[in-house]
Protein backbone atom coordinates (compact mmCIF):
# COMPACT_ATOMS: atom_id res chain seq x y z
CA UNK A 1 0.00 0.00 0.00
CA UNK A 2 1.49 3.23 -1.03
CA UNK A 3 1.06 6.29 1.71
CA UNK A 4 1.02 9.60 0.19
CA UNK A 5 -0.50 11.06 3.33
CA UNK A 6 -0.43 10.35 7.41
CA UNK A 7 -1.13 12.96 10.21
CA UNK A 8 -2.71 13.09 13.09
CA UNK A 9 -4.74 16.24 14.25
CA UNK A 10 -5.93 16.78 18.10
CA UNK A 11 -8.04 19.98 19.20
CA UNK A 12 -10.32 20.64 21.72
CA UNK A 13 -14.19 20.52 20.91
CA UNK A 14 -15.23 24.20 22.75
CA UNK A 15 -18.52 23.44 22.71
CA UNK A 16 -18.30 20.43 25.13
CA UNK A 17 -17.33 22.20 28.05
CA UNK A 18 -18.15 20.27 30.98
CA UNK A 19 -19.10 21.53 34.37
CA UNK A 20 -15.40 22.80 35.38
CA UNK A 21 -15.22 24.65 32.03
CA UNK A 22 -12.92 21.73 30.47
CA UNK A 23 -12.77 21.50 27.07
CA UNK A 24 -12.30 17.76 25.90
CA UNK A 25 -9.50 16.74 23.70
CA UNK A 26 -10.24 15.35 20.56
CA UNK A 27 -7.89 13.52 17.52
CA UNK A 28 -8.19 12.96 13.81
CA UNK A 29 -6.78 10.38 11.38
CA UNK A 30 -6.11 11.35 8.19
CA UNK A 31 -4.50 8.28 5.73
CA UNK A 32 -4.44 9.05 2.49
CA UNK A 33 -8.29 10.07 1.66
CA UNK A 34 -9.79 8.47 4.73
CA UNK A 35 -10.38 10.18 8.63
CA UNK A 36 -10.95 8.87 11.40
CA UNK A 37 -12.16 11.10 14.26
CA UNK A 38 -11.36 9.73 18.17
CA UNK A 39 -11.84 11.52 21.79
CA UNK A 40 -8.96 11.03 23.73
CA UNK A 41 -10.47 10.56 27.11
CA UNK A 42 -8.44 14.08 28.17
CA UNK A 43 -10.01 17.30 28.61
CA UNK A 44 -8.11 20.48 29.74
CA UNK A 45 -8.73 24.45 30.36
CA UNK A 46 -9.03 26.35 27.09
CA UNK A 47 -6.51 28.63 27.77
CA UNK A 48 -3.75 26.38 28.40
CA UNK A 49 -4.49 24.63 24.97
CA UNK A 50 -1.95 25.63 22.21
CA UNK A 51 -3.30 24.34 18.98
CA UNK A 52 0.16 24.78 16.71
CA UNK A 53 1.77 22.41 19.30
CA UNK A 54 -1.11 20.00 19.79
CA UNK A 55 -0.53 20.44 23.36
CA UNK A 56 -1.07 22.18 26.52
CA UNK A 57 1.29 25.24 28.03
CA UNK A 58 3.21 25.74 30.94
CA UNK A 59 4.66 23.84 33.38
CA UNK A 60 1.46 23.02 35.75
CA UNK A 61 0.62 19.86 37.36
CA UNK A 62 -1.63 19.88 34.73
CA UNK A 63 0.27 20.79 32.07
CA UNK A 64 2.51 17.98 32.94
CA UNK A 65 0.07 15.34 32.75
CA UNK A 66 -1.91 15.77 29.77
CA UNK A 67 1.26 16.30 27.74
CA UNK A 68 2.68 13.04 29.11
CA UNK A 69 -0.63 10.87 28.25
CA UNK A 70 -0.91 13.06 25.09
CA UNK A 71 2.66 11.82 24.17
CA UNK A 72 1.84 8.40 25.08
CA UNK A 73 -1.55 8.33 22.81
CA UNK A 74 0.86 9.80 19.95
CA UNK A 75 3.08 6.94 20.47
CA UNK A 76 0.59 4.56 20.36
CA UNK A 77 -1.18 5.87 17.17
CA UNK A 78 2.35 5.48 15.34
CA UNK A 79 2.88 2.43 16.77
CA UNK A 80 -0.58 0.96 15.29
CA UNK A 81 -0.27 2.91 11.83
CA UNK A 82 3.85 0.97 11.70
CA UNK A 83 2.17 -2.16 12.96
CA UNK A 84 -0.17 -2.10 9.92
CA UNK A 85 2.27 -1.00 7.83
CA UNK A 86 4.71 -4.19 8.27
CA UNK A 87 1.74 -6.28 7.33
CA UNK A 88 1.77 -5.44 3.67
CA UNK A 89 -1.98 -5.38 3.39
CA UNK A 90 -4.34 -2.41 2.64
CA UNK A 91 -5.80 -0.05 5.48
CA UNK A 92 -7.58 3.09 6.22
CA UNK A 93 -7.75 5.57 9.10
CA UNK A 94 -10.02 3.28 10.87
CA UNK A 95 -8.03 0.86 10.72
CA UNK A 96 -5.67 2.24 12.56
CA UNK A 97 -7.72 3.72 15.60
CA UNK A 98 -9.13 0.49 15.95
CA UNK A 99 -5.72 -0.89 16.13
CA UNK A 100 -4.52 1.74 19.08
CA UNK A 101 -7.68 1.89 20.66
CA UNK A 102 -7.70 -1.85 21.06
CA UNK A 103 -3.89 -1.60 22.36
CA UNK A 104 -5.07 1.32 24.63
CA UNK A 105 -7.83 -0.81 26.20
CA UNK A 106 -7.24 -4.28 25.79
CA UNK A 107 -4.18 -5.13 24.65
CA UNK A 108 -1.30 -6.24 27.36
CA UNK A 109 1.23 -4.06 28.30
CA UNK A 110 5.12 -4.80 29.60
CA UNK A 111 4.49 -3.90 33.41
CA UNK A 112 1.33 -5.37 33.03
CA UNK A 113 2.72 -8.51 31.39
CA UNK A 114 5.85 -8.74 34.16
CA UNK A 115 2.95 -8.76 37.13
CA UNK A 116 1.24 -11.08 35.75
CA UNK A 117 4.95 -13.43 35.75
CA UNK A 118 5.16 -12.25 39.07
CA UNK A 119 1.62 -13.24 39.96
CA UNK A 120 2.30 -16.57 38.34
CA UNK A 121 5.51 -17.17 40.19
CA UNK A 122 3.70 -16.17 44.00
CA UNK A 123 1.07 -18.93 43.25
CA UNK A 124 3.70 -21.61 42.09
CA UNK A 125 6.60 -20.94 45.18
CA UNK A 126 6.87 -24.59 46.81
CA UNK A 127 6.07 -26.50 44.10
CA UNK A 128 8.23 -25.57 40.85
CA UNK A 129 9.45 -22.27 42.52
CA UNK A 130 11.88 -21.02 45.07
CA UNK A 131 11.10 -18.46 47.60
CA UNK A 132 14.52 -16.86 46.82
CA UNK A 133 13.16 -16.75 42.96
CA UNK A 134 10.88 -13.68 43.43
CA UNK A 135 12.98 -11.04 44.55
CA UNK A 136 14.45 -10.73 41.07
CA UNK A 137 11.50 -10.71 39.30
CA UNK A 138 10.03 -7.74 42.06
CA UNK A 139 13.03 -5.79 41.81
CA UNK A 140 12.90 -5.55 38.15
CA UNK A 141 9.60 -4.93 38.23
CA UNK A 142 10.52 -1.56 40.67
CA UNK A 143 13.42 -0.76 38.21
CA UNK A 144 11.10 -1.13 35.22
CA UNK A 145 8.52 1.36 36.78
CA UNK A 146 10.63 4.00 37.68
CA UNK A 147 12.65 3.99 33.78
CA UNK A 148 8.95 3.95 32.12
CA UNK A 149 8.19 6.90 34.80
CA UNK A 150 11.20 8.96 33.66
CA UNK A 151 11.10 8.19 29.64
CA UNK A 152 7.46 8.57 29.22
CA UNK A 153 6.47 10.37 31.98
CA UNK A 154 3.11 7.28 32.24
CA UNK A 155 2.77 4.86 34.54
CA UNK A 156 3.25 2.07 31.68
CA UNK A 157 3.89 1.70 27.66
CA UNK A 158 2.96 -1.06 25.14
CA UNK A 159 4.76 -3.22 23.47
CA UNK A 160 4.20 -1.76 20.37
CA UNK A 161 6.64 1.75 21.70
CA UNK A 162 9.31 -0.72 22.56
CA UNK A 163 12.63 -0.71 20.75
CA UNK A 164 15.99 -1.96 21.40
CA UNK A 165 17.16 1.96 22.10
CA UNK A 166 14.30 1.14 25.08
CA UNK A 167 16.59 -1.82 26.09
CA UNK A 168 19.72 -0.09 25.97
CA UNK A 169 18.58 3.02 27.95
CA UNK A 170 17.07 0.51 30.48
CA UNK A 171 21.02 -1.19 31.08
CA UNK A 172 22.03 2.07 31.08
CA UNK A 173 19.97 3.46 33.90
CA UNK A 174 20.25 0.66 35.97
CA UNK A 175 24.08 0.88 35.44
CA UNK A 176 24.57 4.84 35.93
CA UNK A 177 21.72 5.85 37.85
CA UNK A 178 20.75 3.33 40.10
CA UNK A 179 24.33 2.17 40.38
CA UNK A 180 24.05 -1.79 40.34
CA UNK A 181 26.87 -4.09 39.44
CA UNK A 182 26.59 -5.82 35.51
CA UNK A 183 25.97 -9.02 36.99
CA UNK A 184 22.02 -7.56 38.68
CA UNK A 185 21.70 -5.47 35.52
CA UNK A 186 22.19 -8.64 33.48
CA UNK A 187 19.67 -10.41 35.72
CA UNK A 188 17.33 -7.47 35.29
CA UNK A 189 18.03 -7.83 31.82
CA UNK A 190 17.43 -11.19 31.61
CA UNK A 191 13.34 -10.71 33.36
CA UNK A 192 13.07 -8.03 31.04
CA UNK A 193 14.03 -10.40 27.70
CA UNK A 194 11.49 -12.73 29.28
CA UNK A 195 8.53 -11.01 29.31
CA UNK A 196 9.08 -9.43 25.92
CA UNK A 197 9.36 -13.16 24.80
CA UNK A 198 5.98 -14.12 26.43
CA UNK A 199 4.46 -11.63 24.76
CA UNK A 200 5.41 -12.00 21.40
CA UNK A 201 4.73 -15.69 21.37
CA UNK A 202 1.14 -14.81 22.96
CA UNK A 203 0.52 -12.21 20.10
CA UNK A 204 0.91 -9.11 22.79
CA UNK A 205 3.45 -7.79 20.86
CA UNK A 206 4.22 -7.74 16.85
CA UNK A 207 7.29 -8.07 17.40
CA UNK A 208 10.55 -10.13 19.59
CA UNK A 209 12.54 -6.95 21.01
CA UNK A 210 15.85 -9.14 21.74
CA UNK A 211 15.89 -10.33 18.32
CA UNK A 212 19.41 -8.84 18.31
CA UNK A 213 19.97 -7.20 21.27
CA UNK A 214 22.80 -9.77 23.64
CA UNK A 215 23.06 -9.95 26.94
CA UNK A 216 26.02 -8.81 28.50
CA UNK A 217 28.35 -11.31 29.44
CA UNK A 218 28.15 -12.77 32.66
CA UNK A 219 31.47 -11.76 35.05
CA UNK A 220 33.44 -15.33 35.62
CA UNK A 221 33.96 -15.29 39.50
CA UNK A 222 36.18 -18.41 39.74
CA UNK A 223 35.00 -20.38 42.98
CA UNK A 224 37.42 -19.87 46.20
CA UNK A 225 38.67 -22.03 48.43
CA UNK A 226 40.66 -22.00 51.82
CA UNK A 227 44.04 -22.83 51.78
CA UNK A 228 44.89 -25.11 54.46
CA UNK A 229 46.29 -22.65 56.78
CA UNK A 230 42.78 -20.29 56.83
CA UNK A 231 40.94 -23.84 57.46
CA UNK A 232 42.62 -24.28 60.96
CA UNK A 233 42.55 -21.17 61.60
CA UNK A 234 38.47 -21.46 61.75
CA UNK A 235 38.75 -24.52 63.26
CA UNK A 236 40.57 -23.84 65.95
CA UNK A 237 39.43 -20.07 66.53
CA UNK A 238 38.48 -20.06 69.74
CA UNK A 239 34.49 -17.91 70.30
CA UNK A 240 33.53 -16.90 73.42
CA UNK A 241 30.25 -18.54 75.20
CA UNK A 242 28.15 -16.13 74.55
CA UNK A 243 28.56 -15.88 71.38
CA UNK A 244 26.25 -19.12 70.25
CA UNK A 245 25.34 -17.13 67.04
CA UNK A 246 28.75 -17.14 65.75
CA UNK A 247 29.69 -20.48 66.80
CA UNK A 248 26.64 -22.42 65.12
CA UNK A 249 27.85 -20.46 61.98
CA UNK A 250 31.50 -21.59 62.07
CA UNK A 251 29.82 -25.71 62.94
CA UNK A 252 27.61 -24.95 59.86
CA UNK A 253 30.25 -23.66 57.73
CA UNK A 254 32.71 -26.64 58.95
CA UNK A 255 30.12 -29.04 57.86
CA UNK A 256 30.22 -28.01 54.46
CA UNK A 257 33.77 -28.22 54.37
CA UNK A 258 33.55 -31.95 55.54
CA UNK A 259 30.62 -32.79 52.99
CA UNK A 260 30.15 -30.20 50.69
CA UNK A 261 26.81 -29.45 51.13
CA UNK A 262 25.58 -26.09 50.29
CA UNK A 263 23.69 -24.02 52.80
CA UNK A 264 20.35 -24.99 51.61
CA UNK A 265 20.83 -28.95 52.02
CA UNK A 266 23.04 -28.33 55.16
CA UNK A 267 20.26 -27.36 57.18
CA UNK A 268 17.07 -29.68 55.09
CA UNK A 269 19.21 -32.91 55.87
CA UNK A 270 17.37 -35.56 58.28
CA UNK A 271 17.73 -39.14 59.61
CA UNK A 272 16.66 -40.60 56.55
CA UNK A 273 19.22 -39.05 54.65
CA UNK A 274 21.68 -41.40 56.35
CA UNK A 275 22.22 -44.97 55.87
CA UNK A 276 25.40 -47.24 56.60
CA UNK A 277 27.19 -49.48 54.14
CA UNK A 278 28.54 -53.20 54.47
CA UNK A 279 31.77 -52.10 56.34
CA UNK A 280 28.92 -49.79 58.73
CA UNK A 281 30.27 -46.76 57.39
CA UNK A 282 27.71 -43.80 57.49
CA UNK A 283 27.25 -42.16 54.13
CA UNK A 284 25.13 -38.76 53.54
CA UNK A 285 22.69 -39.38 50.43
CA UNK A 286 20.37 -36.40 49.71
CA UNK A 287 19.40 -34.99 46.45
CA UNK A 288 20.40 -31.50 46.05
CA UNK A 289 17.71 -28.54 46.70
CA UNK A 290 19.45 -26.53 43.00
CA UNK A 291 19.13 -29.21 40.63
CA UNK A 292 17.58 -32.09 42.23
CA UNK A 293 20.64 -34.00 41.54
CA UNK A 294 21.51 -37.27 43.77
CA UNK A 295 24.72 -36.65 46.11
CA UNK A 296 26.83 -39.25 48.42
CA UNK A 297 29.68 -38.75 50.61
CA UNK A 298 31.07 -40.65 53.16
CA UNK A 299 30.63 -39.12 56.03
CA UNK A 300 34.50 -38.02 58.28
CA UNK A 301 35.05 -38.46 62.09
CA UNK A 302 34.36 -34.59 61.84
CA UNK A 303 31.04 -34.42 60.41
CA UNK A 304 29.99 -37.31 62.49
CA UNK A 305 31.02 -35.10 65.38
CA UNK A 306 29.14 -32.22 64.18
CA UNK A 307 25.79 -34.45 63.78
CA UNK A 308 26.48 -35.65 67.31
CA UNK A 309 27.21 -32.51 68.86
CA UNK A 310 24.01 -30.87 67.41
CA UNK A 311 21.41 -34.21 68.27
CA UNK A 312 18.01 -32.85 69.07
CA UNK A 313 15.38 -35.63 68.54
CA UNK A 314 12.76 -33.09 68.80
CA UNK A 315 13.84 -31.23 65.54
CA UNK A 316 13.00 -32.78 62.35
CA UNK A 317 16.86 -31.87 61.10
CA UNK A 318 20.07 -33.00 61.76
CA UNK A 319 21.39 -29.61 62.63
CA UNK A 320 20.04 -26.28 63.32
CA UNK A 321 18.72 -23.65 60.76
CA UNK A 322 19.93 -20.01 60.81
CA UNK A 323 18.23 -17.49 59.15
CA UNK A 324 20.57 -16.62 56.28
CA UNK A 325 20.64 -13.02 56.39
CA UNK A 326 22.25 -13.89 60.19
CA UNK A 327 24.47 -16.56 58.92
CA UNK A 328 26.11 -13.98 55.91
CA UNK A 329 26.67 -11.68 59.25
CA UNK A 330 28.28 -13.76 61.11
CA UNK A 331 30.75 -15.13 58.28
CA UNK A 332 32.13 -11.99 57.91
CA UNK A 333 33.17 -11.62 61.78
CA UNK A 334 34.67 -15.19 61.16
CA UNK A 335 36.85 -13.59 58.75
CA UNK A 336 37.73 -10.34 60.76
CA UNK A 337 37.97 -13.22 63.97
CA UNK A 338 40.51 -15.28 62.23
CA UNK A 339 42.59 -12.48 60.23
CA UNK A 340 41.68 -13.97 57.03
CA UNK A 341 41.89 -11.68 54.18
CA UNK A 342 39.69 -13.07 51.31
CA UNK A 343 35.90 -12.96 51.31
CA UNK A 344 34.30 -16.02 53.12
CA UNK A 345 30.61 -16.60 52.24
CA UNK A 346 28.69 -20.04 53.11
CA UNK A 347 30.16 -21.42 49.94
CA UNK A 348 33.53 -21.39 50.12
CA UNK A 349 33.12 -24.44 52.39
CA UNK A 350 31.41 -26.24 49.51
CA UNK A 351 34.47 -25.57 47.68
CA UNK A 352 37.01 -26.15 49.96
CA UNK A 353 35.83 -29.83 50.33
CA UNK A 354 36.11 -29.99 46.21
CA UNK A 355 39.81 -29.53 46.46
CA UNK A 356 41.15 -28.83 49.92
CA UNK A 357 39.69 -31.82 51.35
CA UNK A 358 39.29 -34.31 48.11
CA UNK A 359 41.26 -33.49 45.34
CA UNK A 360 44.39 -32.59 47.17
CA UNK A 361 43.87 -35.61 49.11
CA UNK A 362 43.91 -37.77 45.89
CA UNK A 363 40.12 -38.32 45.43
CA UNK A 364 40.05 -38.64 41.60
CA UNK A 365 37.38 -35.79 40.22
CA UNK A 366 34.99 -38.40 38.51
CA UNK A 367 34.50 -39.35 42.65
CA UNK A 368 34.04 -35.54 43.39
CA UNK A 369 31.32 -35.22 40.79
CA UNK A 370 29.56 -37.53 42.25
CA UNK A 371 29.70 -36.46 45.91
CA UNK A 372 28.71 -32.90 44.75
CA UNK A 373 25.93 -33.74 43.20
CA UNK A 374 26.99 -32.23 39.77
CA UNK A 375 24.96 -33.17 36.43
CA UNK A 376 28.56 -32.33 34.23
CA UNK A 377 31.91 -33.16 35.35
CA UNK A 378 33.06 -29.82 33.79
CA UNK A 379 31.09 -28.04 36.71
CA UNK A 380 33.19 -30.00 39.17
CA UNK A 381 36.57 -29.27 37.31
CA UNK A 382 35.78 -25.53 37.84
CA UNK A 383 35.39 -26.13 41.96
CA UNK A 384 38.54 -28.33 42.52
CA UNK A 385 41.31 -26.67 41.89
CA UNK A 386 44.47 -28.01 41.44
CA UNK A 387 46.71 -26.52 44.28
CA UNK A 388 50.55 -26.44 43.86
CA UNK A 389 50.87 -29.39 46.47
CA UNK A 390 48.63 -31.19 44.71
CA UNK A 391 50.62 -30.44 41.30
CA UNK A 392 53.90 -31.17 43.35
CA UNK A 393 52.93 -34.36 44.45
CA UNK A 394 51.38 -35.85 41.09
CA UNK A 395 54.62 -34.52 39.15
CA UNK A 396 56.29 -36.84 41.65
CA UNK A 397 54.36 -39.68 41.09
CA UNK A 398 54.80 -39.12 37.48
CA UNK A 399 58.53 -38.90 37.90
CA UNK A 400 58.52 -41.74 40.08
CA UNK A 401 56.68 -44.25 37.63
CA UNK A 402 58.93 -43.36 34.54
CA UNK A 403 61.84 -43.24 35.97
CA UNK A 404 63.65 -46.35 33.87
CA UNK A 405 61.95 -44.97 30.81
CA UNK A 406 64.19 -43.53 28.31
CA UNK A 407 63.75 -41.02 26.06
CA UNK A 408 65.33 -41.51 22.09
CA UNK A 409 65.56 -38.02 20.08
């Protein structure tokens, strides 16, 4: 279809004052030879109206508002009339207010379409959803509001006014003016890429927004370990009595060292997570709260300790629960305690057993996969690291067992 004309025309109808002396705000089509009149659902004082602008004067409370919904009708008038363009059919002006009207009133929006993922996610927590899953999607959601608040001065925008400029001005603000790190701007991202995906594939939006916009990379935080020297130094710091906080959170932390367990299994394992082999060994066996994976580990003097120390046969655990927001507390007086100078979170311990307590001690990796709980041996290479001890003692060996062999250049 070949446009030789498209405008849009709003005025006020003076002779529809209503009882304020408000003037409503009305809008015309033109396409070609067709028009399409529309009201706009806005009214305003007649003074304030400046007809070369389309628009009202001033800087008013007012003022303010109309403009902002006036520039969001605009947008969603040239939205509709580029919608039906990209079809490659015919059309007329009433074509095209049908087409914004119906986005106006009807059709789903992007903060409208992320509540209604977060509203989906509340009713599913405990059965295919985390607790610890929402936050993210809420946060976004907050982010989201205020960047629509500040581009379009409206409390929303269709799909049909997104582009991948929005996107970029979206990382941008998150980045510069909210001042999060990449790696919550790429989850943010991530929510965002989500919804506009939803909605395209339910027909809320003509078109996929991250058709070429990538994600920024994700920052590689390779996992940290203690060396053996920090490990004793937790072990054996000494915490006052009174302090049963901090010394639950050390026990905790120990355990994970001694089984790898990450926080969330640490405190959901129970009796019938333990079961002895034919030598009467006790073995851990739990499958993992991330990925549902089965893990088993032989269980050290240590842990055994730990299990003993903490026996309540009135909890339904092995050992007590700590609110997490507590527990990430008290690691960081462990560190400041013990003089240790890297960061210690919860999961260090998990990956202090992958190498300081396995792999250095000659557990072969297939082994460690398997008492982690890992779906991809790959994962596990990326936990154990090889320490220079370890490296020292395996270039021995190799030295060792090829020691008659000669080599012929």
């Amino acid at each position: 279809m070949k446009v030789e004309k498209f405008k849009v025309l709003l005025y006020l109808k003076k002779s529809g004052l209503d009882k304020n002396g408000k003037a409503p705000i009305m809008g015309r089509i033109t396409l070609n030879r067709t028009m399409a009149q529309f009201g706009c659902k806005l009214s305003c004082m007649p003074k304030l109206w400046n007809p070369r602008e389309s628009r009202l004067d001033g800087k008013s409370k007012e003022a303010v508002e109309v403009n902002a919904k006036i520039d969001k009708l605009l947008l969603a008038i040239n939205s509709a009339y580029e919608s039906l363009v990209e079809r490659k059919t015919d059309f007329d002006a009433k074509a095209i207010k049908d087409l914004f009207q119906c986005s106006a009133d009807t059709q789903m929006t992007l903060l409208k379409q992320l509540d209604a993922i977060i509203a989906d996610i509340e009713s599913r927590i405990g059965i295919d959803y985390k607790k610890g899953t929402l936050p993210n999607y809420q946060y976004t959601r907050l982010t989201l509001g205020l960047f629509v608040k500040k581009r379009y001065g409206t409390d929303d925008v269709a799909f049909g006014e997104l582009d991948e400029q929005f996107i970029r001005e979206y990382m941008d603000f998150c980045l510069d003016e909210r001042g999060l790190a990449l790696d919550t701007v790429r989850h943010y991202l991530a929510i965002l890429k989500k919804t506009c995906r939803i909605a395209f594939k339910a027909g809320h939006s003509e078109r996929y927004h991250f058709m070429h916009f990538k994600l920024p990379q994700k920052k590689e935080n390779p996992p940290k370990a203690l060396t053996r020297e920090d490990f004793l130094k937790i072990r054996d710091l000494e915490i006052p009595e009174r302090r049963k906080s901090l010394a639950l959170t050390r026990d905790l932390f120990l355990f994970a060292c001694y089984t790898g367990t990450a926080y969330a299994d640490t405190v959901s394992i129970t009796e019938e997570n333990l079961f002895r082999d034919e030598e009467d060994s006790l073995w851990l066996k739990y499958h993992r709260k991330k990925n549902k994976m089965l893990a088993r580990v032989k269980l050290l003097p240590e842990a055994l300790a730990m299990l003993e120390k903490y026996k309540d046969p009135t909890r339904p655990t092995l050992l007590p629960p700590q609110e997490f927001r507590v527990l990430r507390g008290n690691m960081k007086s462990l560190r400041v305690l013990s003089g240790i100078s890297m960061d210690l979170v919860y999961h260090v311990g998990r990956h202090s057993f992958a190498s300081l307590v396995t792999l250095e001690e000659g557990v072969p990796i297939e082994t460690i996969s398997r008492m982690l709980g890992h779906n991809n041996i790959q994962t596990t290479q990326i936990y154990a690291r090889v320490t220079p001890k370890k490296l020292f003692e395996d270039m021995d060996k190799f030295i060792e067992a090829n020691k008659d062999f000669k080599f012929v250049l």
